[in-house]
N, C-alpha and C. Protein backbone atom coordinates (compact mmCIF):
# COMPACT_ATOMS: atom_id res chain seq x y z
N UNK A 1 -4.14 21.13 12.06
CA UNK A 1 -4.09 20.06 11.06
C UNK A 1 -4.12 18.70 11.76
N UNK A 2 -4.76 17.85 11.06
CA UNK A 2 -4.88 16.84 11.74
C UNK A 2 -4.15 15.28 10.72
N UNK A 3 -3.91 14.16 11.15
CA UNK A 3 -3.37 13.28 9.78
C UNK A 3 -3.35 12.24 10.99
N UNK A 4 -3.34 10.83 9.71
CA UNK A 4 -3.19 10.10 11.02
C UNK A 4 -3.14 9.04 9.88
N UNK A 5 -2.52 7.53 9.56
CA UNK A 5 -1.91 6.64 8.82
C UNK A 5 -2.99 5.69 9.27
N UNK A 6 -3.17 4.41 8.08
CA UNK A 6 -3.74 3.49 7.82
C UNK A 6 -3.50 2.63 7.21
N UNK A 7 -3.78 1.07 7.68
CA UNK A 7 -3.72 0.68 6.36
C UNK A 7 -4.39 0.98 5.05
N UNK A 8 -3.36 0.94 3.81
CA UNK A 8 -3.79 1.33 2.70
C UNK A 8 -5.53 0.62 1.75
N UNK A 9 -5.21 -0.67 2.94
CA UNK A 9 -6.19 -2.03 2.07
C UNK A 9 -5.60 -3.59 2.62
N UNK A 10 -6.39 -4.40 2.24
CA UNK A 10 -5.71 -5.82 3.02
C UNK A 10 -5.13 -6.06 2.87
N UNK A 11 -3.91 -7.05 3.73
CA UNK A 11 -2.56 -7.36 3.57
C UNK A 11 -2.46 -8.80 3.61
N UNK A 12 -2.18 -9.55 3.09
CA UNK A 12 -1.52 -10.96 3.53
C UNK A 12 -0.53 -11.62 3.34
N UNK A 13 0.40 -12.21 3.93
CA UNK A 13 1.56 -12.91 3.66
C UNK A 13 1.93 -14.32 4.49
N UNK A 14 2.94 -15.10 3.65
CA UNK A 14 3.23 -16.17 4.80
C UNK A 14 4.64 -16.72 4.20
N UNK A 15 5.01 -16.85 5.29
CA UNK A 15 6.33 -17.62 5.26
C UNK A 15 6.55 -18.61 6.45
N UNK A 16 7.57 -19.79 6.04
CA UNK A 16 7.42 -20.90 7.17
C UNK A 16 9.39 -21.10 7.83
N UNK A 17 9.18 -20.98 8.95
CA UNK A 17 10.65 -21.13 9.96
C UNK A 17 10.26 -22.07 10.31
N UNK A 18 11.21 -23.21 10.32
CA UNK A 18 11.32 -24.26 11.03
C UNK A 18 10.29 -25.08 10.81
N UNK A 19 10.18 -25.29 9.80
CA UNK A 19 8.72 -25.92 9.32
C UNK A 19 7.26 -25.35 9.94
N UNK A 20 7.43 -24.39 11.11
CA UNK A 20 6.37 -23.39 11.13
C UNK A 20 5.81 -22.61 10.15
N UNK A 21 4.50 -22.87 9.70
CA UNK A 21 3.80 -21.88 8.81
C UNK A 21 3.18 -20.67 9.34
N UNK A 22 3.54 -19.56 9.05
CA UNK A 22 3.47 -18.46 9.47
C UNK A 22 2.12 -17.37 8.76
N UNK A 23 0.74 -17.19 9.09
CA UNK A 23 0.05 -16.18 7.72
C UNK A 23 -0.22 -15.05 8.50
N UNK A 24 0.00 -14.05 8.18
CA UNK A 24 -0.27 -12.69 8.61
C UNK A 24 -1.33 -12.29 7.70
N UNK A 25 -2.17 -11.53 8.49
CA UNK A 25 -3.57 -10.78 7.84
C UNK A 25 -3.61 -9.75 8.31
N UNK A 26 -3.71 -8.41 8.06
CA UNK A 26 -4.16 -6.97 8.06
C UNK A 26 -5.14 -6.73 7.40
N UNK A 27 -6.36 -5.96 7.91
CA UNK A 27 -7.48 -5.00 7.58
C UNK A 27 -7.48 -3.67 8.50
N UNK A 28 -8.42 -2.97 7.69
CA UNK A 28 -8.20 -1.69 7.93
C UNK A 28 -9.65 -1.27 8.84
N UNK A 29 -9.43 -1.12 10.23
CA UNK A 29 -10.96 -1.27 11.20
C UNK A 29 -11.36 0.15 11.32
N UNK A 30 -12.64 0.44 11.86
CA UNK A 30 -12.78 1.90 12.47
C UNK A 30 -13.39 1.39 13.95
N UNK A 31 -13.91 0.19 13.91
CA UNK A 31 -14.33 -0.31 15.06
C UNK A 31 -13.38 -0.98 16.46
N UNK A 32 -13.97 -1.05 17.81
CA UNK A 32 -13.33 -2.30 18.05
C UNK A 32 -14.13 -3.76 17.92
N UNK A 33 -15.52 -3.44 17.72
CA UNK A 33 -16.48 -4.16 17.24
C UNK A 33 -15.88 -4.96 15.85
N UNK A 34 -15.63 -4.00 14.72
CA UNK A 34 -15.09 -4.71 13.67
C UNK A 34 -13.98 -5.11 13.70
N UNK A 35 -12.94 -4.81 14.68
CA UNK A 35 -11.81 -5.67 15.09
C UNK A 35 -11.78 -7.30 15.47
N UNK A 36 -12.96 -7.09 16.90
CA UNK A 36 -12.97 -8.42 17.17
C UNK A 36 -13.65 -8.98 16.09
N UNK A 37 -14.56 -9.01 15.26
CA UNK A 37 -15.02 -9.89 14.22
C UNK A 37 -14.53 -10.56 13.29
N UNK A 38 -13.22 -9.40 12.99
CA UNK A 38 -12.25 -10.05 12.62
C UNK A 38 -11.25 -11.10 12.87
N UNK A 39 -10.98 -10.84 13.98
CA UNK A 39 -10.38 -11.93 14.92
C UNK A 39 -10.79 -12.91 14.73
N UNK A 40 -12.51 -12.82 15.11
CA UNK A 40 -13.02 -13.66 15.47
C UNK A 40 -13.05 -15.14 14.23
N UNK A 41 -13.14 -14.15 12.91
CA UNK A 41 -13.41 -15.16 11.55
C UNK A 41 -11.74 -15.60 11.40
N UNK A 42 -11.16 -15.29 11.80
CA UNK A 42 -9.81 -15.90 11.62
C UNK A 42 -9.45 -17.11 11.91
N UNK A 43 -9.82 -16.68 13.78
CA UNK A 43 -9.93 -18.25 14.33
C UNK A 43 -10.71 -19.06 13.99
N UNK A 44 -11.95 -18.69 13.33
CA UNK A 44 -12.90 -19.91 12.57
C UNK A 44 -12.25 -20.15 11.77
N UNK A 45 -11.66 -19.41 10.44
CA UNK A 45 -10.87 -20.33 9.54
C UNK A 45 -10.27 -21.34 9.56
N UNK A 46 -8.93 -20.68 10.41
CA UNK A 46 -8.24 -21.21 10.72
C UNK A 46 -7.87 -22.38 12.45
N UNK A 47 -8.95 -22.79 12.53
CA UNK A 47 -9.42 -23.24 13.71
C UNK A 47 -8.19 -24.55 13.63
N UNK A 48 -7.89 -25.18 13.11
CA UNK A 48 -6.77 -25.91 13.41
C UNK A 48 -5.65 -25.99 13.95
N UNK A 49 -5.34 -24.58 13.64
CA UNK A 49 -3.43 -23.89 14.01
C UNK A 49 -3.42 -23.93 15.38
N UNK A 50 -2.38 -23.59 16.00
CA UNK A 50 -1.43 -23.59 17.16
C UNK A 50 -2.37 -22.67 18.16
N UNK A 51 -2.07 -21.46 16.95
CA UNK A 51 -2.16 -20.07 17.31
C UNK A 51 -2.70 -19.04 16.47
N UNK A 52 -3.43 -18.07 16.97
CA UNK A 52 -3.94 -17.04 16.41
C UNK A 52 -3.59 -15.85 16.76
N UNK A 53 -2.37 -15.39 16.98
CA UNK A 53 -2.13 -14.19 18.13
C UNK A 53 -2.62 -13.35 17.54
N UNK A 54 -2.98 -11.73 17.68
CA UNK A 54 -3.60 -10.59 16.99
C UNK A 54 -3.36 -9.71 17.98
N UNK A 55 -3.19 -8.22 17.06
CA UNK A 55 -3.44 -6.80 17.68
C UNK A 55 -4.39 -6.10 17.01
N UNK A 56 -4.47 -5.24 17.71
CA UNK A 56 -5.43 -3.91 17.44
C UNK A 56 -5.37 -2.74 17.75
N UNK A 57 -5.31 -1.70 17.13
CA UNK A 57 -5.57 -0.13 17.47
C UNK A 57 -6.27 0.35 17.12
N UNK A 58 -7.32 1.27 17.71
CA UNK A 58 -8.56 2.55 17.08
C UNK A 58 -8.36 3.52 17.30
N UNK A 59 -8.01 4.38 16.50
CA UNK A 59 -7.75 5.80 16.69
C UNK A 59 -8.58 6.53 17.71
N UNK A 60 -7.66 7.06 18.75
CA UNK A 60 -8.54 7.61 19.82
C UNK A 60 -9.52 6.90 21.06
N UNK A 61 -8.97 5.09 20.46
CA UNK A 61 -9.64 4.17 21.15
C UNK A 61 -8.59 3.38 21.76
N UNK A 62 -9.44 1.97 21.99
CA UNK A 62 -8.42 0.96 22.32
C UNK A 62 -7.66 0.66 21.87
N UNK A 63 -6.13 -0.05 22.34
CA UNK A 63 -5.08 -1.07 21.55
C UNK A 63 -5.29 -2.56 22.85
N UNK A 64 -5.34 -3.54 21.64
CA UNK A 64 -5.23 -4.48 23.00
C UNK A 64 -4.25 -5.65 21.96
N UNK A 65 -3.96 -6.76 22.31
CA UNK A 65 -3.02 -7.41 21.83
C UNK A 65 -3.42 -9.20 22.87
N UNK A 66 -2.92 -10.14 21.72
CA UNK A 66 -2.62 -11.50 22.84
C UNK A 66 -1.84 -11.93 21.90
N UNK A 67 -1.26 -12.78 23.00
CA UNK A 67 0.02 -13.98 22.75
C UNK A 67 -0.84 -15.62 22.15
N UNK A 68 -2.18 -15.49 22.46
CA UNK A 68 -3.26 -17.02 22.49
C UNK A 68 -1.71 -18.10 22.42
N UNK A 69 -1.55 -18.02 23.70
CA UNK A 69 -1.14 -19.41 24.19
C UNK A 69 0.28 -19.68 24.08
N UNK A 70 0.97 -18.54 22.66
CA UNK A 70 2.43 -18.29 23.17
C UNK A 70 3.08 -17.95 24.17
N UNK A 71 4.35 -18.24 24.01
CA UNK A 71 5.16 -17.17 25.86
C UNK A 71 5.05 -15.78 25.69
N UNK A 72 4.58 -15.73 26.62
CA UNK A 72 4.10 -14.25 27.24
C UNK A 72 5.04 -13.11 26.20
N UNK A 73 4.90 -12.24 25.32
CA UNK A 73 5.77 -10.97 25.03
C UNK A 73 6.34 -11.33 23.68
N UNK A 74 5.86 -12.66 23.17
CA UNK A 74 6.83 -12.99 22.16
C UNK A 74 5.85 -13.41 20.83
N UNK A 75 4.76 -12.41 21.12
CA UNK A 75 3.71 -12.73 19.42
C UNK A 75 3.10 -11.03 19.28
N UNK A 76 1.62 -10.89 20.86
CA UNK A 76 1.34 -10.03 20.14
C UNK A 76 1.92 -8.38 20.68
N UNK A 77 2.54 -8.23 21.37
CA UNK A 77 3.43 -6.98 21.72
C UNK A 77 4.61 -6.77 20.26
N UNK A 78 5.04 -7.67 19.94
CA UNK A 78 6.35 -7.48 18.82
C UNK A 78 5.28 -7.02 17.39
N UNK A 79 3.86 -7.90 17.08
CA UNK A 79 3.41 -6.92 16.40
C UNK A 79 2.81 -5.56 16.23
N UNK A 80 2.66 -5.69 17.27
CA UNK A 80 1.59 -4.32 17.60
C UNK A 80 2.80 -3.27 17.38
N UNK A 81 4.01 -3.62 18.12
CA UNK A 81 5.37 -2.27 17.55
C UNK A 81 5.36 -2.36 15.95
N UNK A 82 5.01 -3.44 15.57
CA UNK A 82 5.28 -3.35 14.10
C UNK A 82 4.70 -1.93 13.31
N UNK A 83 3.27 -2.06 13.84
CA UNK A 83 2.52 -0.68 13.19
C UNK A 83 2.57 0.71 14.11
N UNK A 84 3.01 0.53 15.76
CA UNK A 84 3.22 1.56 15.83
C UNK A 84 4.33 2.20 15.86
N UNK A 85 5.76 1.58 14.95
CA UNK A 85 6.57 2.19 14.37
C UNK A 85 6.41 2.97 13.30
N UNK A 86 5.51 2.22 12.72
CA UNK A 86 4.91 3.28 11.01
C UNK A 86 4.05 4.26 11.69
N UNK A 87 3.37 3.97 12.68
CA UNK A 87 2.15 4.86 13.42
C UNK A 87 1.23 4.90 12.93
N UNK A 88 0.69 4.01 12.47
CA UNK A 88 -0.48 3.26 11.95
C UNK A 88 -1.25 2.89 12.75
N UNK A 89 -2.71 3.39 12.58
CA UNK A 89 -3.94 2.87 13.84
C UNK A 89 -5.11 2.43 12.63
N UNK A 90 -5.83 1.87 13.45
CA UNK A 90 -7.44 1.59 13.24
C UNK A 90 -6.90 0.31 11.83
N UNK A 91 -6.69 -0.36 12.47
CA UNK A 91 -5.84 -1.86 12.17
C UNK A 91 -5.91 -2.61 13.11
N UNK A 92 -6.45 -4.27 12.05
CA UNK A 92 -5.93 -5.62 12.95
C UNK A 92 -5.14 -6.09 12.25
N UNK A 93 -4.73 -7.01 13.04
CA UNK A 93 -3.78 -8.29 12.19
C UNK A 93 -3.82 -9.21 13.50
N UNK A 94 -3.85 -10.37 12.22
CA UNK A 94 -3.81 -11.75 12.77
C UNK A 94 -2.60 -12.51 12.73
N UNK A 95 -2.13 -13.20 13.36
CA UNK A 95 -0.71 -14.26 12.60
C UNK A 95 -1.26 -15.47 13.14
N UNK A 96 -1.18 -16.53 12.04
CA UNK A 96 -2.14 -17.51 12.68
C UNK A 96 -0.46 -18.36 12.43
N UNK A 97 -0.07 -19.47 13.50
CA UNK A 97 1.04 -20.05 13.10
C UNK A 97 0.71 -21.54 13.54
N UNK A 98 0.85 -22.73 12.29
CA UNK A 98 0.92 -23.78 12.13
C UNK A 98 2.41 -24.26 13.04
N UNK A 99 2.25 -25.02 13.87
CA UNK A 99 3.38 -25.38 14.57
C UNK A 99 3.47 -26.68 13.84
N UNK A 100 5.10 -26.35 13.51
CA UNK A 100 5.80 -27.44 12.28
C UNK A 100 6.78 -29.10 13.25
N UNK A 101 6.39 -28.54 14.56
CA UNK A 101 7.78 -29.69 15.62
C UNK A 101 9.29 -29.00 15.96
N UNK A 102 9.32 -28.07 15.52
CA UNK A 102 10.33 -27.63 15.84
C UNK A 102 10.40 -25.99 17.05
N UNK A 103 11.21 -26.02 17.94
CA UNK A 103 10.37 -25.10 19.09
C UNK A 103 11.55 -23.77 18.08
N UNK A 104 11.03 -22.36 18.49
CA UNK A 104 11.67 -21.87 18.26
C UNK A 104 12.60 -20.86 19.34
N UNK A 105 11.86 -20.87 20.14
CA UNK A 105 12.81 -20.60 21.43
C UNK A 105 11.95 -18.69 21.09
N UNK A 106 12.18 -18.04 22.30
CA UNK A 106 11.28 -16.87 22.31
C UNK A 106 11.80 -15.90 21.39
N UNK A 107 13.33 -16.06 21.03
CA UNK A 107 13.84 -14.78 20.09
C UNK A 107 13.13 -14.87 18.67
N UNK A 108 13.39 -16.24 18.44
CA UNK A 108 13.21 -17.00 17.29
C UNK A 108 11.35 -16.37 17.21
N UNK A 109 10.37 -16.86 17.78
CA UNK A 109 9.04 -16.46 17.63
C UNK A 109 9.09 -15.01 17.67
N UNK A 110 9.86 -13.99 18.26
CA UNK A 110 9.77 -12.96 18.27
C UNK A 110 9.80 -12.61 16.95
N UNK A 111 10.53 -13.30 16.86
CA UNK A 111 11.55 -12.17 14.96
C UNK A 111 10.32 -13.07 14.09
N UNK A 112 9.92 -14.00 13.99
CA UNK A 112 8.61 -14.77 13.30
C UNK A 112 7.42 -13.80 13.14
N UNK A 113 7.04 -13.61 14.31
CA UNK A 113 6.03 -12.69 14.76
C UNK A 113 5.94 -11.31 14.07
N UNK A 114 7.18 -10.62 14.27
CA UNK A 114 7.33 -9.62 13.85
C UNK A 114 7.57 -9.46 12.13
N UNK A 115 8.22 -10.50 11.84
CA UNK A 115 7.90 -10.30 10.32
C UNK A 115 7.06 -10.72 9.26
N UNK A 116 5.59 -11.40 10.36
CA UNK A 116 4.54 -11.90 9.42
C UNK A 116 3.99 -10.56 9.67
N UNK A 117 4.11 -9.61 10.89
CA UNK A 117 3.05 -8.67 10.66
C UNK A 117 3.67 -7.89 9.84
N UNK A 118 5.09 -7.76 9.69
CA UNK A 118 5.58 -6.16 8.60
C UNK A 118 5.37 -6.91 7.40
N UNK A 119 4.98 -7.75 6.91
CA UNK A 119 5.25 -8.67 5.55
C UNK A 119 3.80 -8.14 5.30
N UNK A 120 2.56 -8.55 6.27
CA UNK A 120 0.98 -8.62 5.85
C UNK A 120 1.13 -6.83 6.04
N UNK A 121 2.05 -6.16 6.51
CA UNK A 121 1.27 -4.40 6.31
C UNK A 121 2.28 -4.38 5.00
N UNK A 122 3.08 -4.54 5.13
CA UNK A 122 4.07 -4.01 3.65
C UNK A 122 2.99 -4.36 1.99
N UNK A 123 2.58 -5.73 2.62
CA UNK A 123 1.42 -6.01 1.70
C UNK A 123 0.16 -4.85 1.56
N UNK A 124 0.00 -4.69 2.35
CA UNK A 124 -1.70 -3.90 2.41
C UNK A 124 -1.23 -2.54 1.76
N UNK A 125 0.30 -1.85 2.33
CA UNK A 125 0.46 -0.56 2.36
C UNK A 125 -0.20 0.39 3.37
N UNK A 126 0.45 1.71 2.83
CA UNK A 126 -0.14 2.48 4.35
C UNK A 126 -0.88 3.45 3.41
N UNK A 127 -1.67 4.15 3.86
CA UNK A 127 -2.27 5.45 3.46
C UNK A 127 -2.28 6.78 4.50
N UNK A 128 -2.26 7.92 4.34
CA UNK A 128 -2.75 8.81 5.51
C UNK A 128 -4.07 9.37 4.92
N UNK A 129 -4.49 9.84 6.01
CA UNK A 129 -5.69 10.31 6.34
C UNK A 129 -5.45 11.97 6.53
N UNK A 130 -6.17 12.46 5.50
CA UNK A 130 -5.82 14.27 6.02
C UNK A 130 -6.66 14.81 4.99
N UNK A 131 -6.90 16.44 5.44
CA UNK A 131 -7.53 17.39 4.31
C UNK A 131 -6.53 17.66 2.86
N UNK A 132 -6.80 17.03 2.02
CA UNK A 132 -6.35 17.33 0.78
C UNK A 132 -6.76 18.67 0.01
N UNK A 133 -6.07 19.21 -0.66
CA UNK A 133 -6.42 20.45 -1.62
C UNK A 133 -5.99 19.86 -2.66
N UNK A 134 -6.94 19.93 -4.14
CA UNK A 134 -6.72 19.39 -4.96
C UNK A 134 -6.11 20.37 -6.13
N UNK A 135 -5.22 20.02 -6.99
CA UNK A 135 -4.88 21.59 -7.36
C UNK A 135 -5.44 21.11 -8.87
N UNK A 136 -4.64 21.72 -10.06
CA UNK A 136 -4.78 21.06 -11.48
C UNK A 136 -3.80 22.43 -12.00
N UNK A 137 -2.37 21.53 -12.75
CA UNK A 137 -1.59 22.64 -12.86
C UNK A 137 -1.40 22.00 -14.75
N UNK A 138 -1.79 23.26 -15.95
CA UNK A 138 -1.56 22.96 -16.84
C UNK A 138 0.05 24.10 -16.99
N UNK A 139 0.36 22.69 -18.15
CA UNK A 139 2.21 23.39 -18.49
C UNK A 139 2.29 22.73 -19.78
N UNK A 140 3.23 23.07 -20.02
CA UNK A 140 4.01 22.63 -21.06
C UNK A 140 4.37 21.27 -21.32
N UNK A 141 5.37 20.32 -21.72
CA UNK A 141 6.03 18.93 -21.49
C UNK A 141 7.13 19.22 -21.04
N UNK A 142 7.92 20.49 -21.48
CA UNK A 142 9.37 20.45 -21.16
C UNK A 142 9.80 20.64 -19.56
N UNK A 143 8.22 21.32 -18.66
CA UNK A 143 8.25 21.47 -17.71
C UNK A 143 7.48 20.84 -16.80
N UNK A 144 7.07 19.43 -17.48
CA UNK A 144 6.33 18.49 -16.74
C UNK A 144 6.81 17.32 -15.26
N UNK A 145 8.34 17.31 -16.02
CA UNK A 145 9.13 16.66 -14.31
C UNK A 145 9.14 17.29 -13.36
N UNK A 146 9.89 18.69 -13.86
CA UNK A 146 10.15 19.77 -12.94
C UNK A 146 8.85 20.28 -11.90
N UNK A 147 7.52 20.16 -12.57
CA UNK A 147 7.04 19.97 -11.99
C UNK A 147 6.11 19.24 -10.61
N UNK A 148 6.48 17.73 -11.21
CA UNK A 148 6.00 16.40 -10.72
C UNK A 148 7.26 16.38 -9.11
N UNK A 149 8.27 17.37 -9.51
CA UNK A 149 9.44 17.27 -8.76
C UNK A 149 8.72 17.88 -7.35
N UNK A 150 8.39 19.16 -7.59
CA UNK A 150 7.87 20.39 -6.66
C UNK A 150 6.75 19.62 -6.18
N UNK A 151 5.62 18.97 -6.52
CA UNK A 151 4.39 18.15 -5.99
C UNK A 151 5.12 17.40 -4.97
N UNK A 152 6.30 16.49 -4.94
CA UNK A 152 6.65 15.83 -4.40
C UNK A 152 7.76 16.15 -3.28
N UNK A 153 7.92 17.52 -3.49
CA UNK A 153 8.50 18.32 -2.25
C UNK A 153 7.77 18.89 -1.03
N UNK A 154 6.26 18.75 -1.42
CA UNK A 154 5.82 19.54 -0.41
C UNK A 154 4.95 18.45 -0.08
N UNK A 155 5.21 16.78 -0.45
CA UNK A 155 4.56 16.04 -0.02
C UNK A 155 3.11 15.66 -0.35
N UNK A 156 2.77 15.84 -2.01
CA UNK A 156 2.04 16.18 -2.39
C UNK A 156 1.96 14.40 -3.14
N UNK A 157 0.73 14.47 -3.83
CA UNK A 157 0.92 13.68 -4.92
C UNK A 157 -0.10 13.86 -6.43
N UNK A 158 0.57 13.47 -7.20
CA UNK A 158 0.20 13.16 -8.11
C UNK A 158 -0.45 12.24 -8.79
N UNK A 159 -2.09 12.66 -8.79
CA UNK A 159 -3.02 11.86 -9.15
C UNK A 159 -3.24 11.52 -10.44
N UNK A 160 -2.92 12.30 -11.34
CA UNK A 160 -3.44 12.23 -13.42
C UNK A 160 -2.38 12.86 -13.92
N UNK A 161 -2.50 12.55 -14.96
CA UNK A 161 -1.95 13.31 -15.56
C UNK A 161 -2.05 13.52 -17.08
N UNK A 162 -3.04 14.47 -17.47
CA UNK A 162 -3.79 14.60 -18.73
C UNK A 162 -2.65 14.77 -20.18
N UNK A 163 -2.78 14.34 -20.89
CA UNK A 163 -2.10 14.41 -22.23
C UNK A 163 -2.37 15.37 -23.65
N UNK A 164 -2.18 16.28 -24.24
CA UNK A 164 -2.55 16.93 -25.47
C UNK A 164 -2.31 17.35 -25.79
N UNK A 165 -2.04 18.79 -26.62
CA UNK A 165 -0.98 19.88 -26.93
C UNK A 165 -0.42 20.14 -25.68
N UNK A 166 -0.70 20.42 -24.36
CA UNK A 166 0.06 20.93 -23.44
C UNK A 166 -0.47 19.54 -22.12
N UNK A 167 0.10 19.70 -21.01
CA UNK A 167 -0.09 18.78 -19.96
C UNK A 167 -0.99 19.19 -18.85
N UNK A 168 -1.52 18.58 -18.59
CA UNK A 168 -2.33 19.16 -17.20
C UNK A 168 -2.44 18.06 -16.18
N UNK A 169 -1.42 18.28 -15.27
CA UNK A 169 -1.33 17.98 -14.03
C UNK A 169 -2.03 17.52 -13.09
N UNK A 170 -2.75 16.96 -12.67
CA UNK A 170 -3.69 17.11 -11.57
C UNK A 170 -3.21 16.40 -10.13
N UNK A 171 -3.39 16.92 -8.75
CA UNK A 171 -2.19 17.01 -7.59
C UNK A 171 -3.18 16.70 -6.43
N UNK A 172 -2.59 16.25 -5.41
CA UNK A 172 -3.12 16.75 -4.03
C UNK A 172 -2.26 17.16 -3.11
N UNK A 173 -2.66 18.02 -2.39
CA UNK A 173 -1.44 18.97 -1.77
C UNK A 173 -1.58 19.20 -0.57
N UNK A 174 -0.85 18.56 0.73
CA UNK A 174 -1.17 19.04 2.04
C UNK A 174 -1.82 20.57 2.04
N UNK A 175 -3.23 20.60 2.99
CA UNK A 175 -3.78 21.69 2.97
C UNK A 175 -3.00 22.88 3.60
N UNK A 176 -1.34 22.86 4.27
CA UNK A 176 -1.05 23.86 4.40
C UNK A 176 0.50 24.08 3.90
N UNK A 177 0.45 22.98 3.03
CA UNK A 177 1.38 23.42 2.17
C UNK A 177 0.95 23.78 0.42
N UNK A 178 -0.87 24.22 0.01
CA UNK A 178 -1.08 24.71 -1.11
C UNK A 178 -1.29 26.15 -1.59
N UNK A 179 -1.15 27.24 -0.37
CA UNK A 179 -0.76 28.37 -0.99
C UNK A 179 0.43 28.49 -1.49
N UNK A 180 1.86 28.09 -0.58
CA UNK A 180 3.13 28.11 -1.02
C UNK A 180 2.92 27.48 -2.44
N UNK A 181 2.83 26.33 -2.38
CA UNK A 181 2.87 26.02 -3.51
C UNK A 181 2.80 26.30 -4.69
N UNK A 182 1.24 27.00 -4.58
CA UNK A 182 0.92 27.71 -5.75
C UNK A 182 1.76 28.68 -6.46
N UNK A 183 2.01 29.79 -5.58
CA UNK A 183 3.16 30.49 -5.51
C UNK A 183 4.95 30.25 -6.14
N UNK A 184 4.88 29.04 -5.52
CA UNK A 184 6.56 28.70 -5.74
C UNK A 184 6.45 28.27 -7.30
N UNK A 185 4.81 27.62 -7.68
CA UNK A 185 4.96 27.12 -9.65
C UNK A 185 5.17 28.49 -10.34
N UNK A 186 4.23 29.76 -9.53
CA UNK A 186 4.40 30.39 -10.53
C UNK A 186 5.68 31.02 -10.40
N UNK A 187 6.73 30.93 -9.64
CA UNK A 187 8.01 31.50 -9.23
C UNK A 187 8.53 30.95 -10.33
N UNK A 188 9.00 29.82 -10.29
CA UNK A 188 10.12 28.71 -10.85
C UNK A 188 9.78 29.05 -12.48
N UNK A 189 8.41 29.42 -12.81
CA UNK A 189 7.62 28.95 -14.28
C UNK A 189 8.10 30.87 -14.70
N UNK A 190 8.68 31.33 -14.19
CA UNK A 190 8.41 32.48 -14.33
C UNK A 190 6.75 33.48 -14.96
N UNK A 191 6.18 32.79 -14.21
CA UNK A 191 4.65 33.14 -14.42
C UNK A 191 4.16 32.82 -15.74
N UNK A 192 4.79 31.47 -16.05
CA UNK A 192 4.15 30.46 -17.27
C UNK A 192 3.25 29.97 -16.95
N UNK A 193 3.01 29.72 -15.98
CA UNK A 193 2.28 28.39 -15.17
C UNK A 193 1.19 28.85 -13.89
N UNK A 194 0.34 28.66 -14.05
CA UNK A 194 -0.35 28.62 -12.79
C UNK A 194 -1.47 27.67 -12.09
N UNK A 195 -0.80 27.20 -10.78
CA UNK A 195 -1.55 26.29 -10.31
C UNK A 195 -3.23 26.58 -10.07
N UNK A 196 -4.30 25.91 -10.29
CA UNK A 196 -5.66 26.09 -10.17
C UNK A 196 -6.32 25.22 -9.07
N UNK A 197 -6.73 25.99 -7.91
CA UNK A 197 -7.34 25.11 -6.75
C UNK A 197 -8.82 24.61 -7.42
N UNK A 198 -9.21 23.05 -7.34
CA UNK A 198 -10.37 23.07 -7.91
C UNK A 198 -11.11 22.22 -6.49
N UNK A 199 -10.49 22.61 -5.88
CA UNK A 199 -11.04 21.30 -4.41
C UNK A 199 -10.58 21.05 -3.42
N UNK A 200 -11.26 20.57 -2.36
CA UNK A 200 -10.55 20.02 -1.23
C UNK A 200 -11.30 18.25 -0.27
N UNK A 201 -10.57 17.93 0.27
CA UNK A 201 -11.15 16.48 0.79
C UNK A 201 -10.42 16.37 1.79
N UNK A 202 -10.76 15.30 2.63
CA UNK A 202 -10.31 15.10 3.72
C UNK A 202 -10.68 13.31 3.59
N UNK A 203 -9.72 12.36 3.03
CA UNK A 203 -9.80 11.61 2.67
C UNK A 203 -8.38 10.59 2.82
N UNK A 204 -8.64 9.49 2.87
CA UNK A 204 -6.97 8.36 2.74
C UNK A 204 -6.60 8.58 1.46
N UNK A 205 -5.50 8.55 1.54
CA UNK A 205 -4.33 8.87 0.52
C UNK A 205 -3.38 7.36 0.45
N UNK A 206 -3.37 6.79 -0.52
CA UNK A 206 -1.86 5.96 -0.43
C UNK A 206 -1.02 6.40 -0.42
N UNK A 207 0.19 5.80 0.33
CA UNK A 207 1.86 6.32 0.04
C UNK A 207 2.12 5.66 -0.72
């Protein structure tokens, strides 16, 4: 099995310390080509600011990171942990920071740094990347949580959810947690219920 996290979609945020204006930007790269381009239109935007620090990761590729002109360790290393605490790859981010006159001393830019990039991913969100099995489980209503419960035990999610005399479910289900699965509805349902595989993908998922 294979899985691997992303951003969900673009992120942006800003907040200002010390009269420093702070904007964080996240996109979601497969390149390092489309990394630097990104970069690159940032600093054109924003060609005025201080600073543009940025990281990058490609799955199975490069990570590279800069400080552009901050003290050494205190812009783009603190973000780059940002995403590989979530473990998030094939992502940039930018923090472009307007210097307001006021210094912030290296802790101070650290903790800056670090929370324009968790602010611009918290924005974007994460997604994973994996083989999905798609199921479609019709039931009842009285057994429609109970169900939505079990999807969400095996780390599943819940994509639809159809409305009419009875409910029909529709799921995606880690690909090696959808035989159990199947199994455990018709356990619990006492063979009321049975889950229906109608598919599979290997596709990003939001969390």
């Amino acid at each position: 099995m294979t899985e691997y996290y992303i951003p969900a979609g673009p992120g942006e945020a800003k907040f200002t310390e010390k009269r420093s204006d702070f904007l964080g930007h996240v996109r979601m790269v497969e390149t390092e080509d489309a990394a630097r381009a990104f970069i690159d239109a940032m600093k054109k935007e924003f060609y005025d600011a201080r600073h543009n620090c940025w990281c990058y990761a490609i799955k199975d590729g490069p990570v590279r990171y800069s400080d552009d002109g901050e003290p050494q360790g205190t812009a783009g290393v603190p973000m780059l942990e940002v995403f590989q605490r979530q473990g998030v790859t094939n992502f940039v981010c930018v923090v472009t920071r307007y210097f307001g006159g006021v210094l912030l001393g290296a802790g101070g830019l650290l903790r800056a740094y670090t929370k324009s990039a968790k602010d611009a991913l918290d924005t974007a969100g994460v997604a994973v990347v994996r083989r999905w099995v798609e199921v479609r489980i019709p039931c009842g209503y009285s057994l429609l949580e109970r169900l939505k419960k079990e999807v969400e035990a095996v780390s599943g999610i819940v994509t639809d959810t159809e409305y009419a005399a009875d409910v029909t479910i529709r799921a995606l289900l880690p690909e090696e947690a959808a035989e159990a699965f199947c199994a455990r509805v018709f356990d619990v349902t006492a063979g009321s219920v049975t889950a229906e595989t109608v598919g599979e993908d290997f596709r990003a998922v939001k969390l």
